[in-house]
C-alpha atoms as a PDB file:
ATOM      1  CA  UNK A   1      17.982 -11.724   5.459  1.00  0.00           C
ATOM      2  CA  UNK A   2      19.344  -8.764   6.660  1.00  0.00           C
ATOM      3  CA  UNK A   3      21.862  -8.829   9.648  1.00  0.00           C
ATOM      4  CA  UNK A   4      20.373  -5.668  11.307  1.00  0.00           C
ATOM      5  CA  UNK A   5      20.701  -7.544  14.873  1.00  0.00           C
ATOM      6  CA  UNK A   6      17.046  -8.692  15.281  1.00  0.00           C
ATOM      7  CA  UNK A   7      15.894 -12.042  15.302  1.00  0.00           C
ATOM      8  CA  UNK A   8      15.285 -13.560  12.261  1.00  0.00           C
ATOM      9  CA  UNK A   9      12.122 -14.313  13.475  1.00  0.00           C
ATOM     10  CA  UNK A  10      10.945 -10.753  13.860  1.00  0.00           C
ATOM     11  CA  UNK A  11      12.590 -10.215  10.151  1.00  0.00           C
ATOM     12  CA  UNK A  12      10.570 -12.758   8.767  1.00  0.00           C
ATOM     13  CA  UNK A  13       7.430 -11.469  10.171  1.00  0.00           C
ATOM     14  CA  UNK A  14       7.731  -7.931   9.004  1.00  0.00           C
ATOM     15  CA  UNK A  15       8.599  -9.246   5.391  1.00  0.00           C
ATOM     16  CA  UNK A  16       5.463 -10.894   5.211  1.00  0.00           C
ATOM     17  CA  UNK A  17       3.871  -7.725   6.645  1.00  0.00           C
ATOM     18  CA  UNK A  18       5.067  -5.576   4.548  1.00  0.00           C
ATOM     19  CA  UNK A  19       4.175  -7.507   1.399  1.00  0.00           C
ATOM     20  CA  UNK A  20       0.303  -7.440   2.723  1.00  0.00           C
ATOM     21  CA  UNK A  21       0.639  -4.047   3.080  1.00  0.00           C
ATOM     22  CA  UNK A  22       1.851  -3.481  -0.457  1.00  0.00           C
ATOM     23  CA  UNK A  23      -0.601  -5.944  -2.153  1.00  0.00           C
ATOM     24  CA  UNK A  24       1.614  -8.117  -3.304  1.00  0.00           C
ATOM     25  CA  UNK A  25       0.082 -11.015  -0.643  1.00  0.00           C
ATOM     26  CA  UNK A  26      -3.544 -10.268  -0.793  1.00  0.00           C
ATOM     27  CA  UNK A  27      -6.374 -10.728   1.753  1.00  0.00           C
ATOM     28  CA  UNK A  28      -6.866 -14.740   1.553  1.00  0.00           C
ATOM     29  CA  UNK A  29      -3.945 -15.130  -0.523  1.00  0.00           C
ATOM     30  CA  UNK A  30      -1.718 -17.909   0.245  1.00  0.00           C
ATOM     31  CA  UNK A  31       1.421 -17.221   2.334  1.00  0.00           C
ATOM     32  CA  UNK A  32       4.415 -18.631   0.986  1.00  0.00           C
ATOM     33  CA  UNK A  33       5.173 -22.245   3.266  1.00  0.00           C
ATOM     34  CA  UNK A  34       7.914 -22.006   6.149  1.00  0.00           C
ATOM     35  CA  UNK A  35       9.967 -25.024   4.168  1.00  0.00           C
ATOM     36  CA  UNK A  36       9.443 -22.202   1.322  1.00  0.00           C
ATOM     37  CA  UNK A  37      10.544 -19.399   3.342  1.00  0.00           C
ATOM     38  CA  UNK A  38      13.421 -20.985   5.130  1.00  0.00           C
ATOM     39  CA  UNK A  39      14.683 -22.538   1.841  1.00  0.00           C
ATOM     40  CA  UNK A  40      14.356 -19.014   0.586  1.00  0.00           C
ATOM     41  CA  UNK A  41      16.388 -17.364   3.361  1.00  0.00           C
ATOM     42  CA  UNK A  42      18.425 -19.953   4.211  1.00  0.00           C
ATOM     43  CA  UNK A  43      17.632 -20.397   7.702  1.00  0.00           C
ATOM     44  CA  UNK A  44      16.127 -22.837   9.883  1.00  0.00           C
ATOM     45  CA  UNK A  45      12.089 -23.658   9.384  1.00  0.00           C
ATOM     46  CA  UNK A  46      11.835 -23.565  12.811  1.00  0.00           C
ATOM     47  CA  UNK A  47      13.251 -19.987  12.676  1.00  0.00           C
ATOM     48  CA  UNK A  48      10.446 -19.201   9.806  1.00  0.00           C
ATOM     49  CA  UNK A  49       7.338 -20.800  11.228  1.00  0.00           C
ATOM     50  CA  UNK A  50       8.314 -19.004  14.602  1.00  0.00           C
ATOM     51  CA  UNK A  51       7.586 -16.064  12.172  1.00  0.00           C
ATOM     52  CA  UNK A  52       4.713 -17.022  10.668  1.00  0.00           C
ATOM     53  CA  UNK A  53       3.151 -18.197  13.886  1.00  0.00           C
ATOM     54  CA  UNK A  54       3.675 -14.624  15.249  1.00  0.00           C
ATOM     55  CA  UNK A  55       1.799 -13.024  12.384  1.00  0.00           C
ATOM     56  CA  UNK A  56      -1.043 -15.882  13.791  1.00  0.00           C
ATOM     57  CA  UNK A  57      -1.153 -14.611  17.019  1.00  0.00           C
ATOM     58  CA  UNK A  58      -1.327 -11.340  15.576  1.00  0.00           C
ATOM     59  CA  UNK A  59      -4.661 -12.721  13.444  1.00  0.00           C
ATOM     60  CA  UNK A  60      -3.046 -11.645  10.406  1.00  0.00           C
ATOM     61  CA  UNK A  61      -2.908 -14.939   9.302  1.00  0.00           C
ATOM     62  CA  UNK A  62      -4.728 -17.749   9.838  1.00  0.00           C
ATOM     63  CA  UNK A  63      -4.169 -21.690   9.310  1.00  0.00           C
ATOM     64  CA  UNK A  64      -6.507 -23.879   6.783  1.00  0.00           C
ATOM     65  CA  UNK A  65      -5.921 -27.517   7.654  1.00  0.00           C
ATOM     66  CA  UNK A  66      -3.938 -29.717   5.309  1.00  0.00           C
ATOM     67  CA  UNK A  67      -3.735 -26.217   3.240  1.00  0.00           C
ATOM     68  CA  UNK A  68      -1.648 -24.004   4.806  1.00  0.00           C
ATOM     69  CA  UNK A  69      -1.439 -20.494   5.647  1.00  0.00           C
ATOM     70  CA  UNK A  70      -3.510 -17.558   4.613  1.00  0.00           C
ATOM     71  CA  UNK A  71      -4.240 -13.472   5.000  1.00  0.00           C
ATOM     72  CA  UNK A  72      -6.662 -13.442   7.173  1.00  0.00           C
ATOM     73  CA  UNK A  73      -9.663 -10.404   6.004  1.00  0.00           C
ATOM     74  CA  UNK A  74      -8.375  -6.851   7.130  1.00  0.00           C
ATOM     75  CA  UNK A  75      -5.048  -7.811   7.543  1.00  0.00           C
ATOM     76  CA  UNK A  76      -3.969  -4.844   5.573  1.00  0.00           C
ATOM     77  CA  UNK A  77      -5.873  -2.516   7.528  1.00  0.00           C
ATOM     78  CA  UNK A  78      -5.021  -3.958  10.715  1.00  0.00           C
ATOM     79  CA  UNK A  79      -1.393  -3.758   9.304  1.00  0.00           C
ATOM     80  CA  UNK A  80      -1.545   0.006   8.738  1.00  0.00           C
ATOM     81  CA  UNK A  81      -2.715   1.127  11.558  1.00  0.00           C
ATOM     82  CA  UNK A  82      -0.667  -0.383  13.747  1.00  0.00           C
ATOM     83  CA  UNK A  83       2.529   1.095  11.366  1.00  0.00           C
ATOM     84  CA  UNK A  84       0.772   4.042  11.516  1.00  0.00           C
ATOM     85  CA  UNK A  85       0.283   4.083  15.244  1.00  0.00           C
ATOM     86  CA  UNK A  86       4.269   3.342  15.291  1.00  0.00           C
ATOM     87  CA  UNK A  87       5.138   5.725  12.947  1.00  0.00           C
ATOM     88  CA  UNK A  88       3.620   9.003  15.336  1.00  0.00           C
ATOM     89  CA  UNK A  89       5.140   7.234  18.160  1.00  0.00           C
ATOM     90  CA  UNK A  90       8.488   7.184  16.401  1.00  0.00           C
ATOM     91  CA  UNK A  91       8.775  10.550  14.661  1.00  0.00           C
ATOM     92  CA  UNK A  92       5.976  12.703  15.555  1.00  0.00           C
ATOM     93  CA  UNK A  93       6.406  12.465  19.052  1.00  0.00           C
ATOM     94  CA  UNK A  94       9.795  13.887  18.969  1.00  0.00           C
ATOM     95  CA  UNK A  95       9.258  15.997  16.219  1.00  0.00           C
ATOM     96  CA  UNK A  96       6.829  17.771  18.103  1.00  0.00           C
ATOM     97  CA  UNK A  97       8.696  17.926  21.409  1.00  0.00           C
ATOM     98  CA  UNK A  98      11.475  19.595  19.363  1.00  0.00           C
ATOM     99  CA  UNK A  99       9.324  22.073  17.507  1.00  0.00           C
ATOM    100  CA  UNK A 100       8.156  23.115  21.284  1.00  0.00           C
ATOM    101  CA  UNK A 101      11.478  23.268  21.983  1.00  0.00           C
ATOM    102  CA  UNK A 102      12.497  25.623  19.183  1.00  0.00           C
ATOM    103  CA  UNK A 103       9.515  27.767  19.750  1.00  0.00           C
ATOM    104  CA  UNK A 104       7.922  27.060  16.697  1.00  0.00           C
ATOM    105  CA  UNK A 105       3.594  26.661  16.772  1.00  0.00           C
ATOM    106  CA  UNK A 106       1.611  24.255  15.123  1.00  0.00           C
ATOM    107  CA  UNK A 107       0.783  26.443  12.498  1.00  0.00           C
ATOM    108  CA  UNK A 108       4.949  26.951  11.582  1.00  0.00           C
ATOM    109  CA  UNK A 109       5.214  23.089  11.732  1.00  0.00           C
ATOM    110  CA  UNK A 110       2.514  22.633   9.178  1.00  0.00           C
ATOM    111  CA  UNK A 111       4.033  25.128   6.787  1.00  0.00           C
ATOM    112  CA  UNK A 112       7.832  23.204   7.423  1.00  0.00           C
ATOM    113  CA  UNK A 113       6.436  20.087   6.361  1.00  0.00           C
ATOM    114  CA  UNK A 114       4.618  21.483   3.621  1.00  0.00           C
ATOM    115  CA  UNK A 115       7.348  23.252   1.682  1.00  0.00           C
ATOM    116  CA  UNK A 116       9.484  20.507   2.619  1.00  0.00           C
ATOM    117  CA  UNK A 117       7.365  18.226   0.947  1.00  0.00           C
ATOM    118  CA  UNK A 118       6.752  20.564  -1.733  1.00  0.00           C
ATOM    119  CA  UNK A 119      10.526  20.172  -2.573  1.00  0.00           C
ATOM    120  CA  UNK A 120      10.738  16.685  -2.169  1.00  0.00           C
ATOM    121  CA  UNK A 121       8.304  15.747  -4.844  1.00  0.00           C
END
């Protein structure tokens, strides 16, 4: 795990996130167990299942008796739009406020990001 200074918990969590959101744990796939995940990351299960439990509450995974746990249906899109949702919150927000800022429209914006992207690829 990373030491980026949030709980390990939290860490946990958005690995198993972002592996639904890349395919590699599909909709009612199996999710690796917490003795699995804290052997893995050599931490405490309590510290995983705390994790795992939070993606529960969440309903992106669910519990099958005796089983364990799985990706609950439209996890992935649930996933996404809630990154998604983050993501505007995060950048676009204040790249808009300082495109106001700097005078620029809409219409300059779109062309920024365009020919920045344009030399990115």
């Amino acid at each position: 795990m990373r030491d980026d200074g949030r709980p390990l918990f939290l860490q946990i969590a958005e690995q198993i996130e972002g592996s639904i959101i890349d395919g590699s744990l599909p909709e009612e796939g199996q999710v690796p167990s917490t003795n699995e995940l804290a052997a893995f990351h050599r931490i405490n299960p309590a510290t995983a299942a705390k994790g795992v439990n939070q993606l529960v509450a969440d309903g992106v995974l669910y519990k099958r008796r005796g089983i364990g746990m799985f990706v609950s249906t439209g996890a992935r899109t649930q996933l996404l739009e809630r990154r998604r949702d983050e993501f505007a919150k995060e950048f676009i927000g204040p790249l808009l406020a300082e495109a106001q800022r700097l005078g620029m429209d809409s219409e300059q914006l779109k062309k920024m990001i365009d020919v920045w992207g344009d030399e990115q690829a």
